[in-house]
Protein backbone atom coordinates (compact mmCIF):
# COMPACT_ATOMS: atom_id res chain seq x y z
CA UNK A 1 72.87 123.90 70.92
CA UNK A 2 76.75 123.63 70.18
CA UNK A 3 76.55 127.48 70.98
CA UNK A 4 75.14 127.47 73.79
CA UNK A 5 77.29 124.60 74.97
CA UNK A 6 80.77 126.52 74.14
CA UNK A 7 78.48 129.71 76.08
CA UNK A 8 78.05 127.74 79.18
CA UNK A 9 81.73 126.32 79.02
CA UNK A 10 83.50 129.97 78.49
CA UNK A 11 80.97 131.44 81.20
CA UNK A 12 82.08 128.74 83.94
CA UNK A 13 86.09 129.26 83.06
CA UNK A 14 85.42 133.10 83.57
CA UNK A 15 83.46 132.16 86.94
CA UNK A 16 86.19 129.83 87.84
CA UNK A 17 88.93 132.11 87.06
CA UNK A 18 87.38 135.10 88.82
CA UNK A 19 86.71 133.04 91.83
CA UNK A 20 90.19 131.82 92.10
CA UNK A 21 91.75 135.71 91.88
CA UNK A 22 88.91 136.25 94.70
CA UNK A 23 90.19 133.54 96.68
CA UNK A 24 93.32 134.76 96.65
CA UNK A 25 92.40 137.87 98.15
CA UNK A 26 90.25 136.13 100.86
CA UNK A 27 92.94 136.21 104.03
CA UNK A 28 90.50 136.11 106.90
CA UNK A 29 86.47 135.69 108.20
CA UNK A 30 84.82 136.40 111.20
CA UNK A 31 83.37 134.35 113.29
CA UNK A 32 81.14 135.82 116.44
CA UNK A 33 78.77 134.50 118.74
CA UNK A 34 76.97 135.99 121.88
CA UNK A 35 77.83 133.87 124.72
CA UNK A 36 74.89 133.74 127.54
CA UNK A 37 75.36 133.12 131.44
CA UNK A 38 73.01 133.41 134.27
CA UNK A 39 73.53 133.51 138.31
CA UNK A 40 71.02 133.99 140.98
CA UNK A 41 71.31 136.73 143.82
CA UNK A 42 69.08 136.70 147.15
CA UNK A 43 69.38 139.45 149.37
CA UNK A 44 67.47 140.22 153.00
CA UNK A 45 66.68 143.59 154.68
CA UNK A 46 69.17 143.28 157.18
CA UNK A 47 71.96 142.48 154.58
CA UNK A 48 70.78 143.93 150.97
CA UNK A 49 74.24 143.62 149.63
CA UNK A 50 75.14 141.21 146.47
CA UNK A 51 77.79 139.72 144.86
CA UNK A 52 77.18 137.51 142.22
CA UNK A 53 79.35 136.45 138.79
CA UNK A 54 79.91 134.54 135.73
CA UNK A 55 82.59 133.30 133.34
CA UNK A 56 83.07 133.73 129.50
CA UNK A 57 85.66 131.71 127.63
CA UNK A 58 85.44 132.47 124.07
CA UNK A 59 86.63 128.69 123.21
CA UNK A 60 82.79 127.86 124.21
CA UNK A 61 82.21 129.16 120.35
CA UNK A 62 83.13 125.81 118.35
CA UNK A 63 84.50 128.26 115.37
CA UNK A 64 86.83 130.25 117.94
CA UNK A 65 88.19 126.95 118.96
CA UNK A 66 89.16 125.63 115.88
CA UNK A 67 90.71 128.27 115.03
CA UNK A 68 92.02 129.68 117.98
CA UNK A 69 95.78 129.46 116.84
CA UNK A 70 94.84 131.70 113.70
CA UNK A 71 92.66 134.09 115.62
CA UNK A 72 94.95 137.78 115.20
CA UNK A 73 91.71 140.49 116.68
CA UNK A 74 88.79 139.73 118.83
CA UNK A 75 85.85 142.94 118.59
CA UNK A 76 84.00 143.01 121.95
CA UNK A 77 80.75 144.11 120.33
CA UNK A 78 78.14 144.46 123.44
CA UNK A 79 77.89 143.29 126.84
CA UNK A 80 74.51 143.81 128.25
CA UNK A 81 71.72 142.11 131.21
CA UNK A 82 68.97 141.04 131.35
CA UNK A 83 66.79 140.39 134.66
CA UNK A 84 65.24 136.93 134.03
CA UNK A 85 62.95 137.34 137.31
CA UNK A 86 62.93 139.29 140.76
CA UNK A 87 61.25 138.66 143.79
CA UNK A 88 60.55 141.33 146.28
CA UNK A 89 59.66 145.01 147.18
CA UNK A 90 58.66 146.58 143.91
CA UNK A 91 59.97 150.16 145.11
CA UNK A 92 63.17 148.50 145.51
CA UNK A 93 65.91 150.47 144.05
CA UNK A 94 69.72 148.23 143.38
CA UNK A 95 73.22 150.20 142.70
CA UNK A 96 76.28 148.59 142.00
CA UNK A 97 79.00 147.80 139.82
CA UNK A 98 80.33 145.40 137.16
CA UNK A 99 83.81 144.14 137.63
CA UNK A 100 86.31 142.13 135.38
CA UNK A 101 89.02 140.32 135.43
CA UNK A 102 90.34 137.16 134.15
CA UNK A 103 92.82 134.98 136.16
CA UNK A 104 92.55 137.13 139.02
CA UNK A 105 94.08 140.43 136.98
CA UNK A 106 91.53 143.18 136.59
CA UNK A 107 90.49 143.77 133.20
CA UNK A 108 89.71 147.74 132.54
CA UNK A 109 87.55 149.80 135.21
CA UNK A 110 84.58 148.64 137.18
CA UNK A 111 81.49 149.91 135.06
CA UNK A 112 78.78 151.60 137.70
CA UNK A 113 75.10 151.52 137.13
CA UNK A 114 72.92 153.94 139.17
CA UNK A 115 68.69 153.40 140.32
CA UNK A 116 67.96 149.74 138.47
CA UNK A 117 64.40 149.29 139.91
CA UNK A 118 64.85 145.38 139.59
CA UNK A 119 61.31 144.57 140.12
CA UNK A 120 60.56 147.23 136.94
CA UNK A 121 63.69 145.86 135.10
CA UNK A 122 62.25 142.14 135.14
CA UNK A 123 58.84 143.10 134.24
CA UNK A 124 59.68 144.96 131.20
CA UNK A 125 62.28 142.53 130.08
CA UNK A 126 64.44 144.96 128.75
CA UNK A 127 67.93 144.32 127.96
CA UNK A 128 70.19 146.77 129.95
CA UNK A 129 73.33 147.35 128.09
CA UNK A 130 76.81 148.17 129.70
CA UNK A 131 78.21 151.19 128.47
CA UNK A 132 82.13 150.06 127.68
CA UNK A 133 85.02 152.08 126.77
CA UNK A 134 87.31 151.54 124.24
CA UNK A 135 89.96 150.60 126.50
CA UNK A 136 88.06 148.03 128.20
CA UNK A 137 87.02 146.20 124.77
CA UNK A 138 90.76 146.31 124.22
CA UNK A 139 91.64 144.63 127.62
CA UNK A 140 88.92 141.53 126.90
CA UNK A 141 90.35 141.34 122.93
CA UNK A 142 93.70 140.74 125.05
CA UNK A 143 92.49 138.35 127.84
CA UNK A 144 91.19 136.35 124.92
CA UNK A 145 94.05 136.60 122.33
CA UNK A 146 96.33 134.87 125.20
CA UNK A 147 93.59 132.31 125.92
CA UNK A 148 92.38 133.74 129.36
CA UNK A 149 88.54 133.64 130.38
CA UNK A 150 86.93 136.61 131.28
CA UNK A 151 85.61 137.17 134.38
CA UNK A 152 82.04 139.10 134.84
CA UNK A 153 81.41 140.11 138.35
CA UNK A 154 78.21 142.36 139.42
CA UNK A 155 77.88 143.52 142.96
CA UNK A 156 76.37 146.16 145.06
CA UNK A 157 73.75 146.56 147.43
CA UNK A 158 69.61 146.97 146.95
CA UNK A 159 67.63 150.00 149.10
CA UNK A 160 64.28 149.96 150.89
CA UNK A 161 64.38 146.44 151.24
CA UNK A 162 61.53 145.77 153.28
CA UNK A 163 61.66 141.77 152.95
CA UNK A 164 64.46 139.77 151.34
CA UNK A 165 64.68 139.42 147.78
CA UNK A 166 65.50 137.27 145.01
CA UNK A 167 66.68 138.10 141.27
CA UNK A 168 67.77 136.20 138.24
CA UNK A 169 71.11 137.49 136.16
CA UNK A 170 71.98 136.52 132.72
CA UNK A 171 75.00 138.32 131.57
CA UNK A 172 75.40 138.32 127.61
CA UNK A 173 78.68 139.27 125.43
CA UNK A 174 78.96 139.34 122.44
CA UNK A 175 82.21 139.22 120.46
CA UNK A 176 83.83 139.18 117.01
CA UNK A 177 86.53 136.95 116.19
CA UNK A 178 89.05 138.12 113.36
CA UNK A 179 90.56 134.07 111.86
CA UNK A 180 93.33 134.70 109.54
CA UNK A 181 93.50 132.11 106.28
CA UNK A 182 96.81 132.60 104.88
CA UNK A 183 99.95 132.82 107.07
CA UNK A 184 102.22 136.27 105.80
């Protein structure tokens, strides 16, 4: 018994040693979180253009704002849509273009997406992704390092609109949030 007691004591200084040379090493986490927003966009036939936008501000992630003062990198991961529900001519065809900014400043180019058949789109429930260059993740790790919101804006115009129609955005980003531990 005595051995294994002096065992179980010399095991748990190692452990406790170890951990304290790993802790040393530790000088940042991650925190990430994909932040969700949703706008509705009705259109007629003799106006089928759209406009419609949301707003991200990564302090909505409880871990980001806690730490926002120790926050040196933010990783925009994906940015992606969903069409919750659409109303209207099913051989309806949209084209447009997703915008950014944040505080009025355009934040990298406007993305263009070509032939969405909303009515298809909403059925299948598939999650469209935004193809984003590496420039533009750099612009929104910016905008957020200096405490800006980003801006999200999607607009263009729907063809063969035969009636006026009705469709459901949610806009989803997802980021990664480098949080430094020790100060240098």
């Amino acid at each position: 018994m005595k051995k294994l007691t002096t065992y179980l004591f010399t095991a748990l200084l190692i452990v406790a040693f170890t951990s304290c040379d790993f802790l040393e090493k530790f000088d940042h986490f991650g925190a990430g979180n994909t932040f969700d927003e949703s706008f509705t966009v009705t259109v007629d036939e003799n106006d089928p253009s759209f406009t419609g936008s949301v707003e991200f501000d990564a302090t909505d992630d409880e871990t980001i704002k806690e730490n926002i003062d120790r926050i040196s990198h933010y990783e925009l991961n994906k940015l992606s849509f969903v069409i919750d529900s659409y109303n209207g001519p099913s051989s309806s065809v949209g084209n447009g273009q997703f915008s950014f900014s944040s505080l009025g400043t355009p934040v990298g180019s406007p993305i263009v997406i070509s032939n969405v058949n909303f009515a298809q789109l909403a059925a299948s429930g598939e999650e469209f992704e935004i193809p984003i260059t590496d420039a533009f993740v750099l612009a929104v790790g910016d905008a957020y390092i200096n405490n800006q919101t980003l801006t999200v804006e999607a607009s263009g115009s729907i063809s063969d609109l035969t009636e006026a129609a009705s469709f459901d955005f949610t806009v989803y980003l997802s980021i990664e949030a480098r949080i430094d531990v020790k100060d240098d």
